[in-house]
C-alpha atoms as a PDB file:
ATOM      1  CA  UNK A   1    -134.657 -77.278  71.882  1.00  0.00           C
ATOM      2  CA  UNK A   2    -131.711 -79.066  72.239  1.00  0.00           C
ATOM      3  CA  UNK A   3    -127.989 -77.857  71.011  1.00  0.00           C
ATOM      4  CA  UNK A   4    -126.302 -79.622  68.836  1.00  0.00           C
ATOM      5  CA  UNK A   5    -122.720 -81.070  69.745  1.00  0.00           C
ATOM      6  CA  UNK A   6    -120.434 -77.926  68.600  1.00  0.00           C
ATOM      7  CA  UNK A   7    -122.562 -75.856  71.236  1.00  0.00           C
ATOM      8  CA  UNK A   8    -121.961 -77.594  73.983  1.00  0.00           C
ATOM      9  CA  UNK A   9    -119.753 -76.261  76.833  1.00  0.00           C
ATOM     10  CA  UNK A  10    -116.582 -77.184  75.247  1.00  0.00           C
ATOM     11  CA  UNK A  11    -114.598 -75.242  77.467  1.00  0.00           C
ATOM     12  CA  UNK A  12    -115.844 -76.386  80.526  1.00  0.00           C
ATOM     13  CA  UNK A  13    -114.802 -79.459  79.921  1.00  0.00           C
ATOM     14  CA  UNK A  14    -111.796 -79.056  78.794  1.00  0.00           C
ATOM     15  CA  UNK A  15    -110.821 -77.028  82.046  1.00  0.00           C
ATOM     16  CA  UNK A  16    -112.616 -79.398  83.988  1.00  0.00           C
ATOM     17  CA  UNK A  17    -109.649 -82.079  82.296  1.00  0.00           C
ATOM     18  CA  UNK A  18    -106.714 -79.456  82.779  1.00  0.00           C
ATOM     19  CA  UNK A  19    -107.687 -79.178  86.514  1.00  0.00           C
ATOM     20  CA  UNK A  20    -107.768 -82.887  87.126  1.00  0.00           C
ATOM     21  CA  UNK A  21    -104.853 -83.280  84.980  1.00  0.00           C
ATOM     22  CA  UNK A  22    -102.693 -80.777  87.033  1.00  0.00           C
ATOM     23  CA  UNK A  23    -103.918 -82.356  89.804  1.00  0.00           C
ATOM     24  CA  UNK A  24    -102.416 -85.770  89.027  1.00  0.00           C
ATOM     25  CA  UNK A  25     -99.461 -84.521  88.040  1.00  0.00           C
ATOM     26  CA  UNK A  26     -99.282 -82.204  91.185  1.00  0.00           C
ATOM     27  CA  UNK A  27     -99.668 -85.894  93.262  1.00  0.00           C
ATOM     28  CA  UNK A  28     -98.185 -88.438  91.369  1.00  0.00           C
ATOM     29  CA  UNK A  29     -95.602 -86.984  89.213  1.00  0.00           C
ATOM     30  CA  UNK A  30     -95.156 -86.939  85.469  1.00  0.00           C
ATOM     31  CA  UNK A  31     -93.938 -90.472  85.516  1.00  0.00           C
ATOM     32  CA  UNK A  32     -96.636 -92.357  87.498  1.00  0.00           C
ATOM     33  CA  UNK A  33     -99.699 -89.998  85.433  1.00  0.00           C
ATOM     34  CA  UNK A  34    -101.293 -91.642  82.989  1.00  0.00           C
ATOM     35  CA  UNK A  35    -104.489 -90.532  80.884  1.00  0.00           C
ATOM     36  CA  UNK A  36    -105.831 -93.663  82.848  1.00  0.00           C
ATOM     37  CA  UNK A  37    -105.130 -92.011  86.248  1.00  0.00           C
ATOM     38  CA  UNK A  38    -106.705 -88.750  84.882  1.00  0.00           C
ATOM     39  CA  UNK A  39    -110.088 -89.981  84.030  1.00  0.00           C
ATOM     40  CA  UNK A  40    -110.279 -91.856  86.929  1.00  0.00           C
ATOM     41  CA  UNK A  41    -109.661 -89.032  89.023  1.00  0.00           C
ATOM     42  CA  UNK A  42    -112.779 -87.160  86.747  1.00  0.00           C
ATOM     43  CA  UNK A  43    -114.631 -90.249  86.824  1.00  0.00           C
ATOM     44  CA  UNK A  44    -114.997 -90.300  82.851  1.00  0.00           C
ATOM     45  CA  UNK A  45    -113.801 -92.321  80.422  1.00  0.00           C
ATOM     46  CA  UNK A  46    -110.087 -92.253  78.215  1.00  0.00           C
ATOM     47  CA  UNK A  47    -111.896 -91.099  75.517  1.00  0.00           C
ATOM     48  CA  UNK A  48    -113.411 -88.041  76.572  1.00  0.00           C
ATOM     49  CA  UNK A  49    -109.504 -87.096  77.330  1.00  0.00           C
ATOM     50  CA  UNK A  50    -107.937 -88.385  74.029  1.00  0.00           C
ATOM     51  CA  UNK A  51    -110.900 -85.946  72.671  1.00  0.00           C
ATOM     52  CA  UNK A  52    -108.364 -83.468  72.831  1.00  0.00           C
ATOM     53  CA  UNK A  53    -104.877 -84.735  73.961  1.00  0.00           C
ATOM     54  CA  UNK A  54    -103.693 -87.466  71.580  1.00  0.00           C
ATOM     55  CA  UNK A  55    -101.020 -88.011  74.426  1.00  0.00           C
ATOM     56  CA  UNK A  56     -99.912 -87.356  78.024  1.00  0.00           C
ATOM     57  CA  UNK A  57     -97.239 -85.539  76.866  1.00  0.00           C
ATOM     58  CA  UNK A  58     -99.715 -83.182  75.235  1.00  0.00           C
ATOM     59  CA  UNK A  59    -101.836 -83.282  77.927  1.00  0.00           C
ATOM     60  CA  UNK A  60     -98.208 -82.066  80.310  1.00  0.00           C
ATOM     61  CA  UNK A  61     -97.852 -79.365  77.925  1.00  0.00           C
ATOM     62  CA  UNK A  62    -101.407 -78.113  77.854  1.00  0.00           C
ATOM     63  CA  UNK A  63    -101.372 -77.427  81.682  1.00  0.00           C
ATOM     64  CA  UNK A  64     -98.100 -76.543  82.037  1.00  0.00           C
ATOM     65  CA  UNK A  65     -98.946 -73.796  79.046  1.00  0.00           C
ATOM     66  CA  UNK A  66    -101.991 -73.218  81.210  1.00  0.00           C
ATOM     67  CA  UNK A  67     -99.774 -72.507  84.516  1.00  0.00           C
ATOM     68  CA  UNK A  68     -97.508 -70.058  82.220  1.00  0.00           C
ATOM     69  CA  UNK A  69    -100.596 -68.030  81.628  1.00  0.00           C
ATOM     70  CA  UNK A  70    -101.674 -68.130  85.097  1.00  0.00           C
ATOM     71  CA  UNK A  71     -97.886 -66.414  86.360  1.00  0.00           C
ATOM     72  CA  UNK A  72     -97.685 -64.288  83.545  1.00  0.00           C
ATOM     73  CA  UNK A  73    -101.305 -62.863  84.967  1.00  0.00           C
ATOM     74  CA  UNK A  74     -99.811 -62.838  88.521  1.00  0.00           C
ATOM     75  CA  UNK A  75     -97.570 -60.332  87.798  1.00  0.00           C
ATOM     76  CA  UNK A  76     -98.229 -58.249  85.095  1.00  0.00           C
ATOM     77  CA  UNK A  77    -100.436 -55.985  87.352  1.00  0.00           C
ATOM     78  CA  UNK A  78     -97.429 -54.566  88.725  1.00  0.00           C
ATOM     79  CA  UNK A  79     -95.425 -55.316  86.135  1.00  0.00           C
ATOM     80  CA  UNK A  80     -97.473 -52.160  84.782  1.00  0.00           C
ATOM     81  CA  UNK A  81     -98.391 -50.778  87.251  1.00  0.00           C
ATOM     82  CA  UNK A  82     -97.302 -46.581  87.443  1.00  0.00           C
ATOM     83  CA  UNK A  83     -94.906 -46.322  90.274  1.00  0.00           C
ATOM     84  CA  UNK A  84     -91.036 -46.306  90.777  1.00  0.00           C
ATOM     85  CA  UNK A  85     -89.305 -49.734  90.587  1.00  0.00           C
ATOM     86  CA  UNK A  86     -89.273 -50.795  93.837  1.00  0.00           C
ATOM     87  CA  UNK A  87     -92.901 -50.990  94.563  1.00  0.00           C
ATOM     88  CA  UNK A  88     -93.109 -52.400  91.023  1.00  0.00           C
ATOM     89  CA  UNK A  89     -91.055 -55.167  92.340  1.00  0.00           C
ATOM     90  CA  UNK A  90     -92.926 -55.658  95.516  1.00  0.00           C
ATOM     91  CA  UNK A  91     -96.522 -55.946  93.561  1.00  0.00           C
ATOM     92  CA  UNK A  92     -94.954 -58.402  91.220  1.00  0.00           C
ATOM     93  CA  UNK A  93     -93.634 -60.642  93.879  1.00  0.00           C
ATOM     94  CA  UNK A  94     -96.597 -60.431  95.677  1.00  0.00           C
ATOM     95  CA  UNK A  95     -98.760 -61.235  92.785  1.00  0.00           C
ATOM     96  CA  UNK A  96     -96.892 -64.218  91.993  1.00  0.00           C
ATOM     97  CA  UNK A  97     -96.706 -65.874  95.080  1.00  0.00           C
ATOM     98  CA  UNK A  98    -100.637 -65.538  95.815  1.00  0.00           C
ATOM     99  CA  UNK A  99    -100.975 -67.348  91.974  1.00  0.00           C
ATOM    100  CA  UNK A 100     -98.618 -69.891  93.165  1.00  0.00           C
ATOM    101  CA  UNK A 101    -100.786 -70.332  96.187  1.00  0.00           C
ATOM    102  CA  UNK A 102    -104.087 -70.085  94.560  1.00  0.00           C
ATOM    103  CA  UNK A 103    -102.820 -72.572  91.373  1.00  0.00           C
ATOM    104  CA  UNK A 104    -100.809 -74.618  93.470  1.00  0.00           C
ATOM    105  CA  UNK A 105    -101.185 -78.245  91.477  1.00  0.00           C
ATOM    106  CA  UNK A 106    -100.513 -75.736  87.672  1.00  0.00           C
ATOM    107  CA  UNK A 107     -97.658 -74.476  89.436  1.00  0.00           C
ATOM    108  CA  UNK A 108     -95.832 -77.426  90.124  1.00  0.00           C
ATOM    109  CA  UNK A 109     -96.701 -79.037  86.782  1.00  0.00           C
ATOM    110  CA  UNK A 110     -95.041 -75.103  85.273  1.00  0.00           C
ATOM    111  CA  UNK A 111     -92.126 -75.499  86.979  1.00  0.00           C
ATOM    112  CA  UNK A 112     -91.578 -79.237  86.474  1.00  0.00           C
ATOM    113  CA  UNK A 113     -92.190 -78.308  82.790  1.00  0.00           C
ATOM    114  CA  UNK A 114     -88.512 -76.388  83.133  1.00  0.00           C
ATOM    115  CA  UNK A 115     -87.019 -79.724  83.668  1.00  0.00           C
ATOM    116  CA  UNK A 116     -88.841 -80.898  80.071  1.00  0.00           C
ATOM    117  CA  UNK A 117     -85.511 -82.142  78.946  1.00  0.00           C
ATOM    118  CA  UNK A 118     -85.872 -85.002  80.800  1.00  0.00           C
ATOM    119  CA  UNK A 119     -88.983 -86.572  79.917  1.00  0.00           C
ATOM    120  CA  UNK A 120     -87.955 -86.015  75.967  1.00  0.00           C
ATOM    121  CA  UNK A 121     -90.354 -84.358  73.711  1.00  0.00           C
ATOM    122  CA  UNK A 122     -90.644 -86.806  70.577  1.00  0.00           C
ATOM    123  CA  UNK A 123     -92.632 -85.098  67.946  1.00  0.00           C
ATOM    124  CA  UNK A 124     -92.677 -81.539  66.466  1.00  0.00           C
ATOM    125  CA  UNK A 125     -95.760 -80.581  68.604  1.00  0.00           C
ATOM    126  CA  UNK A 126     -94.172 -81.740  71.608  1.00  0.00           C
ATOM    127  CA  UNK A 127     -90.603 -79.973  70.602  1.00  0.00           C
ATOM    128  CA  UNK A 128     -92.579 -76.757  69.917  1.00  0.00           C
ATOM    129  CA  UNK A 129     -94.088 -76.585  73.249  1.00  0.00           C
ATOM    130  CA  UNK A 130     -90.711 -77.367  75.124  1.00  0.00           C
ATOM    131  CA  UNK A 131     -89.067 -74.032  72.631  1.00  0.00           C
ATOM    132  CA  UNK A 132     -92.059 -72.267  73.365  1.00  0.00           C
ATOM    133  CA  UNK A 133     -92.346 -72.882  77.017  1.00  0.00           C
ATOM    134  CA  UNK A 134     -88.465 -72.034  77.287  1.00  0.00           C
ATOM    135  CA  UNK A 135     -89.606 -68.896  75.511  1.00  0.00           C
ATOM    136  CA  UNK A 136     -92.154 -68.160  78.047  1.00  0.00           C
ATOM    137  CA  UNK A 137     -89.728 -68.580  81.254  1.00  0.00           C
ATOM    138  CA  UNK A 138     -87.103 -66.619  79.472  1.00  0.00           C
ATOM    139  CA  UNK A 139     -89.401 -63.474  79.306  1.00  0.00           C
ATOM    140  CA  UNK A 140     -90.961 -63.678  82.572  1.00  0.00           C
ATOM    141  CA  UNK A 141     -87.240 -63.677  84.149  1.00  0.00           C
ATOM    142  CA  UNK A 142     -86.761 -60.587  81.858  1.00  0.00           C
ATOM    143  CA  UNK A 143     -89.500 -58.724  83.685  1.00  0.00           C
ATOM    144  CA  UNK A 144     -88.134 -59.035  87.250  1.00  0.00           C
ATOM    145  CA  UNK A 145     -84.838 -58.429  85.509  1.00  0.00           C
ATOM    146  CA  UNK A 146     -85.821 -54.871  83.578  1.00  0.00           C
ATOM    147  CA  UNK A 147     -87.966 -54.282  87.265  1.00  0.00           C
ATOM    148  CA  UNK A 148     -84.508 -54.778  89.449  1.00  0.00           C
ATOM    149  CA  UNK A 149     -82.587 -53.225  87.043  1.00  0.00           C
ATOM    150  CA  UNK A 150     -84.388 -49.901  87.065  1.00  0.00           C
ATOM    151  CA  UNK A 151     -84.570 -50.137  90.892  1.00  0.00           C
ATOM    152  CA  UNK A 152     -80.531 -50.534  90.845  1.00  0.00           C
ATOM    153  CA  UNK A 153     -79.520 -47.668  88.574  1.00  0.00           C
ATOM    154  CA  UNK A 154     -82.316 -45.564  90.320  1.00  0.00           C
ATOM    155  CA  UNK A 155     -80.348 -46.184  93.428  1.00  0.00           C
ATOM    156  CA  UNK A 156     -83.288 -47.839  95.108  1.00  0.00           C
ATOM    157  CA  UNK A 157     -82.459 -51.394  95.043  1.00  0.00           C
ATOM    158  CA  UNK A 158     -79.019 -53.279  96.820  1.00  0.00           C
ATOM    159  CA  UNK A 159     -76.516 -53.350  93.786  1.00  0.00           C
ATOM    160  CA  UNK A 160     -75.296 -56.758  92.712  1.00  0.00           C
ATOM    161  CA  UNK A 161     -74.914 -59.335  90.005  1.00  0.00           C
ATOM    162  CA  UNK A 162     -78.663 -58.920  88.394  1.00  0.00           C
ATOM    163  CA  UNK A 163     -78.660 -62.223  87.623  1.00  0.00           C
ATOM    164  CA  UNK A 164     -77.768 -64.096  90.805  1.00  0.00           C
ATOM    165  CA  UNK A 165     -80.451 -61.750  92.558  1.00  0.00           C
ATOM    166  CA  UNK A 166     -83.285 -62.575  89.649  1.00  0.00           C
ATOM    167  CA  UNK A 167     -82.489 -66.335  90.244  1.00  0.00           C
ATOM    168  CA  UNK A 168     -82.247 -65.890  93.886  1.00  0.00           C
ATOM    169  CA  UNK A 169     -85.983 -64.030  93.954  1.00  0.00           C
ATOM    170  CA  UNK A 170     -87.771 -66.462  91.595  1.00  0.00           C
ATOM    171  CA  UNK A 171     -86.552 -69.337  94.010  1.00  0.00           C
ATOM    172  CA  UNK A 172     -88.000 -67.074  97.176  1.00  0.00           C
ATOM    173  CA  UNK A 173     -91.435 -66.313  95.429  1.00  0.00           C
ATOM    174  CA  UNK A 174     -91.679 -69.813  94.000  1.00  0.00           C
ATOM    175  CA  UNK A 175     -91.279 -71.288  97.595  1.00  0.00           C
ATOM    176  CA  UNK A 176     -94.720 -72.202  98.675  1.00  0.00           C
ATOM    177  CA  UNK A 177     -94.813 -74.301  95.601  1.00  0.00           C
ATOM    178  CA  UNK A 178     -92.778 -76.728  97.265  1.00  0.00           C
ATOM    179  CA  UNK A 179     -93.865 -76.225 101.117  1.00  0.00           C
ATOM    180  CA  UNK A 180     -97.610 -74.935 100.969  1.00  0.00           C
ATOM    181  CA  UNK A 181    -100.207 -77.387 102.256  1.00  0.00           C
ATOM    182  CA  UNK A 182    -103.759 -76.435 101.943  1.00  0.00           C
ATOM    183  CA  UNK A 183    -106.120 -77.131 104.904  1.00  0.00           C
ATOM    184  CA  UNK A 184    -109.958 -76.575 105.141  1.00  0.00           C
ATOM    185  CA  UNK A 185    -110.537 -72.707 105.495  1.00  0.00           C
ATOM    186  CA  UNK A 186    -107.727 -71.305 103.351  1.00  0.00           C
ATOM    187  CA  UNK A 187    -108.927 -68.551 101.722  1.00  0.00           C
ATOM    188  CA  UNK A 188    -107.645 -65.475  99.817  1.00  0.00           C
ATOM    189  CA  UNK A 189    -106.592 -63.744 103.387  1.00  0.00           C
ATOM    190  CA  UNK A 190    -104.703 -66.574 104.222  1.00  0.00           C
ATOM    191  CA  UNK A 191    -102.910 -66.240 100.623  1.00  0.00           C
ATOM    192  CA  UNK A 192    -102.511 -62.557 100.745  1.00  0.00           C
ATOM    193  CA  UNK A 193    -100.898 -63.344 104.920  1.00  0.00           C
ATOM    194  CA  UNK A 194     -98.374 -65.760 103.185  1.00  0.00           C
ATOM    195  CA  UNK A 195     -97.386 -62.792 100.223  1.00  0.00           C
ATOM    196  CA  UNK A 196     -96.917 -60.705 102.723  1.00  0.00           C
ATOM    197  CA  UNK A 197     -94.617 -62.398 104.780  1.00  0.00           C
ATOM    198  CA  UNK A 198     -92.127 -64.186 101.657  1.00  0.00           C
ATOM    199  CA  UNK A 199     -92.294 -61.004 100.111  1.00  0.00           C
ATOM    200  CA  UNK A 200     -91.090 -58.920 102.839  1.00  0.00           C
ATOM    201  CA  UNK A 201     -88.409 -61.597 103.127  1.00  0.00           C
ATOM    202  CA  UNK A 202     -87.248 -61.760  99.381  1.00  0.00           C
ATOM    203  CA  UNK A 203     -86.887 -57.520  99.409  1.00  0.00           C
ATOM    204  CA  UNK A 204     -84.903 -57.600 102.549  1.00  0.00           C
ATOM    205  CA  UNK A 205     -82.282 -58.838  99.919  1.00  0.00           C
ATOM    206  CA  UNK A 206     -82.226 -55.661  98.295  1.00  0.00           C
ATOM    207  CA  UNK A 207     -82.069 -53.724 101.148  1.00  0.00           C
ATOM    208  CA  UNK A 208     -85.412 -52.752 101.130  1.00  0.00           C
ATOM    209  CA  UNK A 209     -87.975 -52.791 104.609  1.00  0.00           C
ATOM    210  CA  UNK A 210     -91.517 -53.813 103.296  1.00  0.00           C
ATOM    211  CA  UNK A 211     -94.488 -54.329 105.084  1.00  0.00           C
ATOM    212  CA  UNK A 212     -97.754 -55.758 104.432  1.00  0.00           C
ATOM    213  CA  UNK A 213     -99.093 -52.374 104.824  1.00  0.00           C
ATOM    214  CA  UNK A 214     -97.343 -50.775 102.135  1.00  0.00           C
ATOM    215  CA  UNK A 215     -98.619 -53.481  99.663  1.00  0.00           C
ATOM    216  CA  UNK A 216    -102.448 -52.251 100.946  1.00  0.00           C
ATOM    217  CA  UNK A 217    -101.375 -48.724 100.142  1.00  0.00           C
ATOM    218  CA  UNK A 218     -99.621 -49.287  96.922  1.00  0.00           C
ATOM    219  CA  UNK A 219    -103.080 -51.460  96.064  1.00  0.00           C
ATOM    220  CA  UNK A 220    -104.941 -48.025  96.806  1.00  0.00           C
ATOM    221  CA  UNK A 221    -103.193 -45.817  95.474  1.00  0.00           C
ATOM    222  CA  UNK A 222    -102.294 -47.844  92.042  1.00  0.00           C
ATOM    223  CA  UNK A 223    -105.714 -49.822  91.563  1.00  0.00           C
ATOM    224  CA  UNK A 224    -103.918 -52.974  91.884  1.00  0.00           C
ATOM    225  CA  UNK A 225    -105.088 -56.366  93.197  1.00  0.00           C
ATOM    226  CA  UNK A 226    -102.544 -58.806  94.007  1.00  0.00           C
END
């Protein structure tokens, strides 16, 4: 029997575009992307991408939405995670900087996306996604915030100007955006190696000592997997 249209795999092709889309944008930058480059790089046609992204400004927002959901999954494990604040912290930080890892090409299009301003967003859709996006950012920096906060008034975490330190974390964990380079035989233990290391760097700036061996405990004792 065959399926009729609406049963097909819709949303494996429509990841399969996201992927390729990030992708392009990961190499050639917002500018130099075009829904041309895009289907090239799946070997399809511009229609089976204008299927459903009228634009490549839609198409920017779609993945960089997409990248939002993958950082907001990074680090809500220990966002809830049941322990004090500091190892809260440390599973967050560790969780997002395996996602940036493991999503590399959605995680430069996401944080690109915070510079939206200056592509322009033209139409209500497009000004939506930019208020939405902004939205988005704003309440994942609240999360590290509320974390480092707790840690602070708990007496656990180096007191300073919360905000300087939030900023001054998110550029720490966000680092291998920038400088990671994937070669053949990177795998999750590689990943988890490079967590380990710019997370014990970024808590150092609280005055906190962590090893890679207290994130394997705290992932025992709490259920977590970062």
């Amino acid at each position: 029997m065959t399926s009729s249209v609406a049963e097909q795999p819709k949303p494996d092709r429509y990841e399969e575009i996201l992927s390729a889309a990030a992708e392009c944008f990961r190499q050639q930058g917002f500018a130099a992307t075009s829904i041309d480059t895009v289907a090239r790089y799946l070997g399809s046609t511009k229609g089976r991408i204008y299927h459903y992204f009228p634009s490549k400004m839609d198409l920017f927002n779609v993945v960089r939405d997409r990248g939002m959901e993958l950082a907001f999954e990074g680090v809500m494990p220990g966002y809830q995670a049941k322990t004090g604040p500091v190892e809260r912290l440390a599973l967050m930080a560790h969780g997002h900087v395996v996602t940036m890892i493991r999503y590399h090409a959605f995680m430069q299009v996401l944080l690109d996306g915070l510079r939206m301003r200056r592509y322009g967003a033209t139409t209500e859709f497009q000004r939506e996604a930019l208020e939405r996006h902004l939205a988005q950012r704003n309440e994942f920096e609240r999360m590290f915030r509320e974390v480092i906060e707790d840690g602070m008034g708990a007496g656990l975490l180096r007191e300073g100007e919360v905000s300087f330190l939030v900023q001054s974390l998110l550029v720490a964990i966000n680092g291998p955006v920038f400088w990671y380079v994937a070669r053949e035989g990177d795998d999750e233990d590689k990943y988890t190696r490079i967590a380990d290391e710019v997370v014990g760097f970024a808590m150092s700036g609280f005055g906190v000592a962590w090893t890679p061996e207290m994130t394997r405990n705290l992932k025992t004792e709490t259920g977590v997997e970062v």
